[in-house]
C-alpha atoms as a PDB file:
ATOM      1  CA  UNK A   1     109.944-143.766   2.645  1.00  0.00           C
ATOM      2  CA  UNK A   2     113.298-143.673   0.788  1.00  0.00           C
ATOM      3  CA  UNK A   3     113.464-145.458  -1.986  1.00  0.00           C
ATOM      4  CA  UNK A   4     116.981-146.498  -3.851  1.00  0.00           C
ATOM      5  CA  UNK A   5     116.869-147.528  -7.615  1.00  0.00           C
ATOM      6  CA  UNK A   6     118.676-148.658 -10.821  1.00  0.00           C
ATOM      7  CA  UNK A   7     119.615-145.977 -13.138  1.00  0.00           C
ATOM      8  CA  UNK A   8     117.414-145.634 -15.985  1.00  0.00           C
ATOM      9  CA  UNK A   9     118.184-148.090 -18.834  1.00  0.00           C
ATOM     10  CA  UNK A  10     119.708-146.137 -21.951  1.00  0.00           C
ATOM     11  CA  UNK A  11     121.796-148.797 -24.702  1.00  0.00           C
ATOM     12  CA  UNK A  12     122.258-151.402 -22.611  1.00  0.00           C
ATOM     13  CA  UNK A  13     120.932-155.012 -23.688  1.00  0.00           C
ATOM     14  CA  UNK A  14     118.206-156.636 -21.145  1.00  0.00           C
ATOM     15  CA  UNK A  15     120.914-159.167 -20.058  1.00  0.00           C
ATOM     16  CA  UNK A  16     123.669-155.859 -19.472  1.00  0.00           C
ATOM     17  CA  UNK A  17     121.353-153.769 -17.807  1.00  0.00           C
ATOM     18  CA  UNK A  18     119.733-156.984 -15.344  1.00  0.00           C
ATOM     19  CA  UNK A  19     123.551-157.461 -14.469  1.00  0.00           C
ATOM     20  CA  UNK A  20     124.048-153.969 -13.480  1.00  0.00           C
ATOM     21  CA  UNK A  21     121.527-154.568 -10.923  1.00  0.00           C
ATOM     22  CA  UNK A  22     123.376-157.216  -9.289  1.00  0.00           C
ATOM     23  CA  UNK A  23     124.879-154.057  -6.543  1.00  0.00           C
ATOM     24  CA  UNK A  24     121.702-152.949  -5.898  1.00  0.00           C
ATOM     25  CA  UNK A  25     120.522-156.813  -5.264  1.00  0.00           C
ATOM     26  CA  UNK A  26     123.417-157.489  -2.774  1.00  0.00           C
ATOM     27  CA  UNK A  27     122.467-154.912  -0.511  1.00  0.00           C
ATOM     28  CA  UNK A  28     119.170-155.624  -0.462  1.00  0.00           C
ATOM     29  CA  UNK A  29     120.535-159.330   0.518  1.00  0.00           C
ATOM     30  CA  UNK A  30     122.624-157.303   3.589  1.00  0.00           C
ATOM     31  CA  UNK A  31     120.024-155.185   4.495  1.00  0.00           C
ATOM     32  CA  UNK A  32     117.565-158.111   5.111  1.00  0.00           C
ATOM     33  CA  UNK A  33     120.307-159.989   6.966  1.00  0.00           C
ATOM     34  CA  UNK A  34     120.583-157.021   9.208  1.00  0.00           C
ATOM     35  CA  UNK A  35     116.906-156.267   9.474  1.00  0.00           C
ATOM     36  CA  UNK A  36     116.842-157.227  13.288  1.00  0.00           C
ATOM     37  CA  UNK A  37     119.442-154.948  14.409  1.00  0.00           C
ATOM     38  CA  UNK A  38     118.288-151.755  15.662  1.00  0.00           C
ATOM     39  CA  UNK A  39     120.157-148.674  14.356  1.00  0.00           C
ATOM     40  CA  UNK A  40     120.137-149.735  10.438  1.00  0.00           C
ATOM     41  CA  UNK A  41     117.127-148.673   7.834  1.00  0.00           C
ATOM     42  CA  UNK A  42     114.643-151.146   7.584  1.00  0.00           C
ATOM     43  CA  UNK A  43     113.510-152.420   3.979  1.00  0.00           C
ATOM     44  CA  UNK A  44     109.864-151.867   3.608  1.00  0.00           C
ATOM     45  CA  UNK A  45     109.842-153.530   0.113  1.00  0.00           C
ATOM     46  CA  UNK A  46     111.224-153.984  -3.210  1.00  0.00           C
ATOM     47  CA  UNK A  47     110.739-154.573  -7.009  1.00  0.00           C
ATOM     48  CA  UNK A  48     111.208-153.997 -10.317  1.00  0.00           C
ATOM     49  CA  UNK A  49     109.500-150.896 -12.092  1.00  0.00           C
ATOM     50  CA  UNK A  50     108.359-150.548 -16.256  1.00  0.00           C
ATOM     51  CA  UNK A  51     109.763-152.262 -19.237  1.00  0.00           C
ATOM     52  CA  UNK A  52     112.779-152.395 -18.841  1.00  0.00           C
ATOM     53  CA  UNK A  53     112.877-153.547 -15.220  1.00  0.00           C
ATOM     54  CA  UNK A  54     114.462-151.219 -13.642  1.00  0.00           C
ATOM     55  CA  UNK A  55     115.349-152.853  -9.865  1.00  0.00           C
ATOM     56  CA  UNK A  56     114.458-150.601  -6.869  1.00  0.00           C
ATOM     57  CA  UNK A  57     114.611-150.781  -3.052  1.00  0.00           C
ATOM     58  CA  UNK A  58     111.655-148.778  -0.563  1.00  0.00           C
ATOM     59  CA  UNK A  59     113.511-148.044   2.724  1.00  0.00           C
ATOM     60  CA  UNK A  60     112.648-146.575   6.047  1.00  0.00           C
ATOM     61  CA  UNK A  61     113.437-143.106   5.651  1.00  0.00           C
ATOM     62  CA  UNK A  62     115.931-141.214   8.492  1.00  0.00           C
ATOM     63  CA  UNK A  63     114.608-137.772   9.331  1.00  0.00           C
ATOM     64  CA  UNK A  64     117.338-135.748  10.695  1.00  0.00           C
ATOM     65  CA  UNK A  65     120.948-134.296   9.452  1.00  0.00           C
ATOM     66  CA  UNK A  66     124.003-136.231   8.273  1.00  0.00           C
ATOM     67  CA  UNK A  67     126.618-136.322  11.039  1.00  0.00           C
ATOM     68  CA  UNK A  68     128.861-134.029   8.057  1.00  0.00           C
ATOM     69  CA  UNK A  69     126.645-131.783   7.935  1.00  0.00           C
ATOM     70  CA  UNK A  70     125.716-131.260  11.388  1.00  0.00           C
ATOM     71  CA  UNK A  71     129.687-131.260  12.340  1.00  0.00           C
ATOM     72  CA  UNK A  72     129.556-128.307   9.631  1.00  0.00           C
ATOM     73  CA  UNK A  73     127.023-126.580  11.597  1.00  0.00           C
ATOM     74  CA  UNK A  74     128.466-127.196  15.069  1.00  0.00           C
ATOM     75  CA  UNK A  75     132.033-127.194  14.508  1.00  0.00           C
ATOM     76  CA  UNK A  76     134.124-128.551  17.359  1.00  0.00           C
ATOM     77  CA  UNK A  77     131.326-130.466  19.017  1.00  0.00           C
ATOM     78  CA  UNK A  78     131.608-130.692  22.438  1.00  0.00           C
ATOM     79  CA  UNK A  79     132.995-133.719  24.372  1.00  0.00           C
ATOM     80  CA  UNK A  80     130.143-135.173  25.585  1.00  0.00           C
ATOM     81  CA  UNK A  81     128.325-135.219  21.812  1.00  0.00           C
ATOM     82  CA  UNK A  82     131.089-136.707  20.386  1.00  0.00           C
ATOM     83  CA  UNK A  83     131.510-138.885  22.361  1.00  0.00           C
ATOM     84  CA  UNK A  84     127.747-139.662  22.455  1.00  0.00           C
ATOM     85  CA  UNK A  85     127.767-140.027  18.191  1.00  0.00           C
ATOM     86  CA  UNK A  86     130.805-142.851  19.265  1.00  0.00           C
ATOM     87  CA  UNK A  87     129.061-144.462  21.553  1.00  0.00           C
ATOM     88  CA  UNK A  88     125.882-144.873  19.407  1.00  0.00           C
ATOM     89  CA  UNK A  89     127.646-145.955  16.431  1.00  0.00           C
ATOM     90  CA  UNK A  90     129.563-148.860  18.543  1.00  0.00           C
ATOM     91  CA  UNK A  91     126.295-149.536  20.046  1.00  0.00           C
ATOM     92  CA  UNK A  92     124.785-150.406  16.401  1.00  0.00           C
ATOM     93  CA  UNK A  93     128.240-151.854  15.342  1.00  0.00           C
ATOM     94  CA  UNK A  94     128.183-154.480  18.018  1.00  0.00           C
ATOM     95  CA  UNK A  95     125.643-155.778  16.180  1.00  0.00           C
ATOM     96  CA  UNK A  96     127.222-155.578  12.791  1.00  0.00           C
ATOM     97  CA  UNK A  97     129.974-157.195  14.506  1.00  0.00           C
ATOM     98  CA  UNK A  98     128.795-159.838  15.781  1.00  0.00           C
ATOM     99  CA  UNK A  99     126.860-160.840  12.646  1.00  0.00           C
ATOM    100  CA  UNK A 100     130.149-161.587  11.223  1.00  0.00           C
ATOM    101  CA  UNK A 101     130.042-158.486   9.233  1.00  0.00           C
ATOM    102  CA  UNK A 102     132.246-155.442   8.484  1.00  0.00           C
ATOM    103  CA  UNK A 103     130.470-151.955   7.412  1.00  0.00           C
ATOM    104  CA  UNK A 104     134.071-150.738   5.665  1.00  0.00           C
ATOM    105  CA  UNK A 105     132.363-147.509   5.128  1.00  0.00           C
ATOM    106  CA  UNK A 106     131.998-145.680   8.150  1.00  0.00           C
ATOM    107  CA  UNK A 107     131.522-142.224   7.546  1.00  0.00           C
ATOM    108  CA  UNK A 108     130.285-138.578   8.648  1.00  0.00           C
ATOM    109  CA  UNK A 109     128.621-139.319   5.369  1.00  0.00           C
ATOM    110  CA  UNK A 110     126.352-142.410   6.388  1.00  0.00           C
ATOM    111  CA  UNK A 111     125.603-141.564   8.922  1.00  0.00           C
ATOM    112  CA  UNK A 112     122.437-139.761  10.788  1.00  0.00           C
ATOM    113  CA  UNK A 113     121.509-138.156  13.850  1.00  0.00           C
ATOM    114  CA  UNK A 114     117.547-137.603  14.230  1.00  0.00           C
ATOM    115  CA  UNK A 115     115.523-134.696  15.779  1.00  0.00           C
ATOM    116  CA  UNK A 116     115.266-137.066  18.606  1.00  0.00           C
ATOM    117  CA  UNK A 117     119.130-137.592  19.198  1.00  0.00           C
ATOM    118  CA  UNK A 118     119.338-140.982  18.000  1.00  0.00           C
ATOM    119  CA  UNK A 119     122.020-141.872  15.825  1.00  0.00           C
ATOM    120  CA  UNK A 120     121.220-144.210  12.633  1.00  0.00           C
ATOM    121  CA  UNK A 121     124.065-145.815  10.215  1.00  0.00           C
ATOM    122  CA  UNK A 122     123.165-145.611   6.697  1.00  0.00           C
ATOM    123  CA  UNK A 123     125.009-148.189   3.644  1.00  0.00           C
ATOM    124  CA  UNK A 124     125.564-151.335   4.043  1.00  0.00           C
ATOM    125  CA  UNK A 125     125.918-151.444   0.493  1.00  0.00           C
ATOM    126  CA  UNK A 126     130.011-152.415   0.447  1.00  0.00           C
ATOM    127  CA  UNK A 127     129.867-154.419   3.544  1.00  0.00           C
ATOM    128  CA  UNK A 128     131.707-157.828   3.706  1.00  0.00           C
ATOM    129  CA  UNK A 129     131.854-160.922   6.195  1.00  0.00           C
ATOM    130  CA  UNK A 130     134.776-160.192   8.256  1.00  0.00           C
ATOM    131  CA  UNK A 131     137.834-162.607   7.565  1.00  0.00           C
ATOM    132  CA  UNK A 132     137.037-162.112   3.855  1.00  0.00           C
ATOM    133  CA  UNK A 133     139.860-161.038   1.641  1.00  0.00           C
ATOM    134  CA  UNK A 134     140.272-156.966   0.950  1.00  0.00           C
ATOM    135  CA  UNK A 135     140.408-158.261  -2.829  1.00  0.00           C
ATOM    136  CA  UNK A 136     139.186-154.860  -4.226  1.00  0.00           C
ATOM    137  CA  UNK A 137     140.465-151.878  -1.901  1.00  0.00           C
ATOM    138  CA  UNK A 138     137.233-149.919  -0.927  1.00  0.00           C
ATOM    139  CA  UNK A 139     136.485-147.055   1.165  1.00  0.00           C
ATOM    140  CA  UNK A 140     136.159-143.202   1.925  1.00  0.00           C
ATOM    141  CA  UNK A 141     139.593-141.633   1.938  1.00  0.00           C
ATOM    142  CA  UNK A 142     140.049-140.484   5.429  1.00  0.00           C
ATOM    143  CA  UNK A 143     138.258-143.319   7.050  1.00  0.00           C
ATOM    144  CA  UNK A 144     139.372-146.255   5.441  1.00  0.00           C
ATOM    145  CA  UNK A 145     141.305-148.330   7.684  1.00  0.00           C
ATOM    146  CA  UNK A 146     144.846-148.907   5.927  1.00  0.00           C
ATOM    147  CA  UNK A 147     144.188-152.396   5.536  1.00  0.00           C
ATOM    148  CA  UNK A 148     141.292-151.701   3.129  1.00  0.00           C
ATOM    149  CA  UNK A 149     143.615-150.503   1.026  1.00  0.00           C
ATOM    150  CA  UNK A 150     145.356-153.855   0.986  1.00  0.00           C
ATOM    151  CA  UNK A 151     144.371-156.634  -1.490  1.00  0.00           C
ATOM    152  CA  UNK A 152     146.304-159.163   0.410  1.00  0.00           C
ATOM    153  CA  UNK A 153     144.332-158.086   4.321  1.00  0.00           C
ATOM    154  CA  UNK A 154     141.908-160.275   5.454  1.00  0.00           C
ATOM    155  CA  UNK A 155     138.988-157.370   6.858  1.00  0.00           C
ATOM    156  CA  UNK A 156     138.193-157.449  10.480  1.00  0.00           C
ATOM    157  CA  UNK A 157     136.052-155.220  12.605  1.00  0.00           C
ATOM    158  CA  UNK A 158     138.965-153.310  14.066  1.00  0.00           C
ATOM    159  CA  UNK A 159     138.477-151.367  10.309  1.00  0.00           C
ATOM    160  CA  UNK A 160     135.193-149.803  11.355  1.00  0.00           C
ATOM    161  CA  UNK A 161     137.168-149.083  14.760  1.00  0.00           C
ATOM    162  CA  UNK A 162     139.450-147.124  12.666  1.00  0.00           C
ATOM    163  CA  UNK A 163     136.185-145.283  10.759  1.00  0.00           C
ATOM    164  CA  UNK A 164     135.192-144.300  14.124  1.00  0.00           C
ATOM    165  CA  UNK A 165     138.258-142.761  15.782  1.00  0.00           C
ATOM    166  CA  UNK A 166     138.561-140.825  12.133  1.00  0.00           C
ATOM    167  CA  UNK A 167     134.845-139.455  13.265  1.00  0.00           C
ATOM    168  CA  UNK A 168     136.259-138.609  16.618  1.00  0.00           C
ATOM    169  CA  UNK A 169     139.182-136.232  15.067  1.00  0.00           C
ATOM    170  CA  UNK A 170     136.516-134.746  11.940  1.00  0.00           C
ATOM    171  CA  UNK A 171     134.309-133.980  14.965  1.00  0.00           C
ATOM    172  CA  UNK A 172     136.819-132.668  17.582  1.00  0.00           C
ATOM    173  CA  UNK A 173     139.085-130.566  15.235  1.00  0.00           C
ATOM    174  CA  UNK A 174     137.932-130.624  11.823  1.00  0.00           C
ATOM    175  CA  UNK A 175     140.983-132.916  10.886  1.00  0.00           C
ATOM    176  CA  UNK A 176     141.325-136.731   9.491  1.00  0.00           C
ATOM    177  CA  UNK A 177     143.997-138.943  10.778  1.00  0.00           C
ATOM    178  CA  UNK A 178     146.959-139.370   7.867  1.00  0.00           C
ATOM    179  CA  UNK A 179     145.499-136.516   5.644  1.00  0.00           C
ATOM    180  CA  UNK A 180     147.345-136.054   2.492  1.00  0.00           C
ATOM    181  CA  UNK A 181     149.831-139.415   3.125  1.00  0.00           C
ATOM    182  CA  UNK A 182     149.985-142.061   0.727  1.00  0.00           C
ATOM    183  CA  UNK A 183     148.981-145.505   1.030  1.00  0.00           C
ATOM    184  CA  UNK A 184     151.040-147.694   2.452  1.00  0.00           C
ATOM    185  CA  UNK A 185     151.607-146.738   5.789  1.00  0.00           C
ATOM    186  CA  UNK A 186     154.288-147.400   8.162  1.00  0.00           C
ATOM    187  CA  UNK A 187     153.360-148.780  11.490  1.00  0.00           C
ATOM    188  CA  UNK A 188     155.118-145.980  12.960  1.00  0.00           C
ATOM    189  CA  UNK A 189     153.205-142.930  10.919  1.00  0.00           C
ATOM    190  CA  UNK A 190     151.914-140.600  13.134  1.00  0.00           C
ATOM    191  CA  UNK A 191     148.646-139.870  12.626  1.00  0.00           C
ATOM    192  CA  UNK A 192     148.878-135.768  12.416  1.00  0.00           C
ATOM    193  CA  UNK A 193     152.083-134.124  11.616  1.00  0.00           C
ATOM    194  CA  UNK A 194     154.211-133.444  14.053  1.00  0.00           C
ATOM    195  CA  UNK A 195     153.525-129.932  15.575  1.00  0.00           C
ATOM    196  CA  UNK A 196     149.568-130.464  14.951  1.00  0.00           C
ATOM    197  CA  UNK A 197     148.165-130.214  18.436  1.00  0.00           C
ATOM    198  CA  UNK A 198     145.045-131.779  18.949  1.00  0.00           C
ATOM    199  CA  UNK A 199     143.014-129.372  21.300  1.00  0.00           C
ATOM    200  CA  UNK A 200     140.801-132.014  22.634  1.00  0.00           C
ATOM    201  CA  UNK A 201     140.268-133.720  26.409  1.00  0.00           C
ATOM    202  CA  UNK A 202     143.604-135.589  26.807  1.00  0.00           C
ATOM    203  CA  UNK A 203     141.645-138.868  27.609  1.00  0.00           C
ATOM    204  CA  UNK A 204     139.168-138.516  24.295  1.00  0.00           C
ATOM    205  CA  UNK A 205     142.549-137.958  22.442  1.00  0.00           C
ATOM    206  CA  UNK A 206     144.334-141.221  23.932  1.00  0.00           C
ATOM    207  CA  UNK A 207     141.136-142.808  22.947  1.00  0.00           C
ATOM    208  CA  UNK A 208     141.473-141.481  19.787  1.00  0.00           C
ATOM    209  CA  UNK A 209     144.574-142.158  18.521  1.00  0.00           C
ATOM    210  CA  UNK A 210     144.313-145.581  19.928  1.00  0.00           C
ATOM    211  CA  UNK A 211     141.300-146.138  17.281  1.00  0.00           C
ATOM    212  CA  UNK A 212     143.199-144.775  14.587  1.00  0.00           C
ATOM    213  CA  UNK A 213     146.656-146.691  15.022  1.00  0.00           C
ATOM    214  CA  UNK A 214     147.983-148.215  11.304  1.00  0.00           C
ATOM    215  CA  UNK A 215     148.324-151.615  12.638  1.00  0.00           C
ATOM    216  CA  UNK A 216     144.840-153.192  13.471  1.00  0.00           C
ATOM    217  CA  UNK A 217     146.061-155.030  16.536  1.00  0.00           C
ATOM    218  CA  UNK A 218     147.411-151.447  18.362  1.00  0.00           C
ATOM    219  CA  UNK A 219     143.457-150.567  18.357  1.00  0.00           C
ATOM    220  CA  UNK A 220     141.095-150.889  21.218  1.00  0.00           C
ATOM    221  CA  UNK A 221     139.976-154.839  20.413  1.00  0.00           C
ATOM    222  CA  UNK A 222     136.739-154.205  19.085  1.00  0.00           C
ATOM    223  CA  UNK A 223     133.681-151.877  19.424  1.00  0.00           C
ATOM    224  CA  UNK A 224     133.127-153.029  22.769  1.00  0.00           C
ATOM    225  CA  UNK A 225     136.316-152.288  24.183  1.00  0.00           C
ATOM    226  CA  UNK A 226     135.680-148.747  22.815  1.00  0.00           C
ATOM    227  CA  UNK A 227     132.038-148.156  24.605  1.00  0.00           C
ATOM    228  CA  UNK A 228     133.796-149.571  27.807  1.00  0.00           C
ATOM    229  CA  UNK A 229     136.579-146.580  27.402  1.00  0.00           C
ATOM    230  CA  UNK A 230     133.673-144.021  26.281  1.00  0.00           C
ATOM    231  CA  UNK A 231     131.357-144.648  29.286  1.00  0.00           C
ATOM    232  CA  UNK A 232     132.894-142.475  31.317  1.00  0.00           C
ATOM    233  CA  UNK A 233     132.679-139.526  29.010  1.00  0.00           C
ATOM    234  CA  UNK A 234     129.229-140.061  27.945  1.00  0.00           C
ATOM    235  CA  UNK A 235     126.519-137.968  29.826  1.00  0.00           C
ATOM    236  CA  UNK A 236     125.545-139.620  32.916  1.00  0.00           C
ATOM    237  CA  UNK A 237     120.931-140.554  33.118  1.00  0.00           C
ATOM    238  CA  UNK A 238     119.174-137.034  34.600  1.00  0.00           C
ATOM    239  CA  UNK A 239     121.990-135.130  33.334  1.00  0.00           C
ATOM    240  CA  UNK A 240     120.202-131.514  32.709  1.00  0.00           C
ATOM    241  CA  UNK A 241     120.714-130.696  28.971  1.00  0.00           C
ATOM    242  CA  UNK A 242     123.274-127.844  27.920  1.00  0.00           C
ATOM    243  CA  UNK A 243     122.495-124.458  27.292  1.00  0.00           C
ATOM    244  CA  UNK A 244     125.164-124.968  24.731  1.00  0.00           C
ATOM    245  CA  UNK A 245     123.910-128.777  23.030  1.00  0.00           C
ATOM    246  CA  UNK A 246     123.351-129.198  19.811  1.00  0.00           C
ATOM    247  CA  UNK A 247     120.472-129.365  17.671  1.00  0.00           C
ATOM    248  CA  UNK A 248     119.886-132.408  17.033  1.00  0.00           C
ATOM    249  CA  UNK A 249     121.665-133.473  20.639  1.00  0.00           C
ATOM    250  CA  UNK A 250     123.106-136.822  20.249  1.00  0.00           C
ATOM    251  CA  UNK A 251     123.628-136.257  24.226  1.00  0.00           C
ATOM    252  CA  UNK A 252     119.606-136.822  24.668  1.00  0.00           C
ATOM    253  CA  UNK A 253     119.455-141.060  24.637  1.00  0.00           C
ATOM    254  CA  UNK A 254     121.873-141.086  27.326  1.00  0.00           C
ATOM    255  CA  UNK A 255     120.881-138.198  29.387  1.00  0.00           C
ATOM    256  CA  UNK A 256     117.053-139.177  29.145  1.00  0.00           C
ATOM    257  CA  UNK A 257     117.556-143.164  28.991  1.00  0.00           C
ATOM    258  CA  UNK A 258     116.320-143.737  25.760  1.00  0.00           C
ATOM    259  CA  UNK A 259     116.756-147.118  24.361  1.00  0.00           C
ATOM    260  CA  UNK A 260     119.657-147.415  22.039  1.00  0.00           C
ATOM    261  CA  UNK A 261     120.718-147.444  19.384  1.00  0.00           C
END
């Protein structure tokens, strides 16, 4: 089990301190929305612990590494396990999606790959119903879409499209689209500075910079579209396993036809 709590209560008045709970309630509200979608920590319980009521959540717990950390330890992954992370991640997004939800906050950060290969997406904590108005910009630098960084956008899946190609490029070569630009961007920003070659398989790159495109409607049209342009990159069923994969191999649920996500 994981369990996710309330800070302890210091000076705060009963009514302060129940309202500082109210984050902690909402994603407990999004993580029981989502509880039938595979891919996404299921809630095992929840409460409020001692006097002063502290709030808590008791989640699944992921075994395995953050994808940041095992990018750290494998660093470039290969083609076929990046594009096997990608393809999980839209696989669980789908479902996201079509909930009528954004995450906003996809990141090498929350997210998981287990001993077992299968990827797991971690914090639906700042997710929002897509169409809904970017009133407070919110995001990891790096991966935010551009539009989260607009109070006037209205938040549609493309954004975690954009999280995703910004995986592709911190997994491929160690660099985020836009690094070290500030907020607004031009349409016609390049993503990397001119001169910054991008060693990576020319169609994973397309792909990529596709995903990552300032203007929402220049990116593939959805998660979808993206597993449809991945499939051909991702390790076909019986495929033997590297004597170069990684440990964990996201590779493995494809190769071995595991069920996903």
């Amino acid at each position: 089990m994981a369990v996710k709590s309330q800070f302890p209560r210091t000076f705060e008045s009963t009514t302060e301190y129940a309202s500082l709970a109210l984050p902690l309630e909402d994603e407990l509200g999004r993580l029981r929305f989502m509880a039938d979608l595979p891919g996404i920590p299921r809630v095992l319980g929840d409460g409020h612990y001692g006097r002063s009521g502290r709030r808590y959540i008791v989640m699944e717990l992921v075994e395995g590494s953050t994808i940041a950390s095992w990018i750290s330890a494998h660093q470039p992954v290969s083609k076929p396990a990046a594009a096997s992370v990608i393809g999980q991640l839209c696989e669980i997004l789908d479902g996201v999606h079509t909930k009528g939800h954004v995450h906003r906050d996809v990141t090498s950060n929350n997210t998981m790959v287990r001993p077992d290969g299968k990827v797991r997406l971690l914090d639906v904590g700042i997710s929002v119903t897509a169409g809904e108005l970017n009133a407070l910009p919110c995001g990891s630098p790096g991966y935010a879409a551009p539009e989260q960084y607009d109070r006037t956008a209205a938040l549609t899946p493309q954004a975690d499209v954009f999280a995703l190609g910004a995986m592709l490029f911190a997994m491929s070569v160690a660099r985020l689209p836009y690094h070290g630009l500030e907020q607004p961007l031009a349409r016609s920003t390049p993503a990397f500075p001119k001169g910054f070659r991008a060693e990576m398989d020319e169609p994973l790159r397309s792909l990529g910079l596709a995903m990552v495109s300032v203007d929402p409607r220049d990116r593939p049209d959805g998660v979808a579209e993206v597993l449809r342009y991945l499939r051909p990159m991702l390790p076909a069923l019986g495929t033997p396993v590297s004597p170069k994969a990684t440990r964990p191999d996201p590779t493995t649920p494809y190769r071995l036809g595991f069920q996903l996500p």
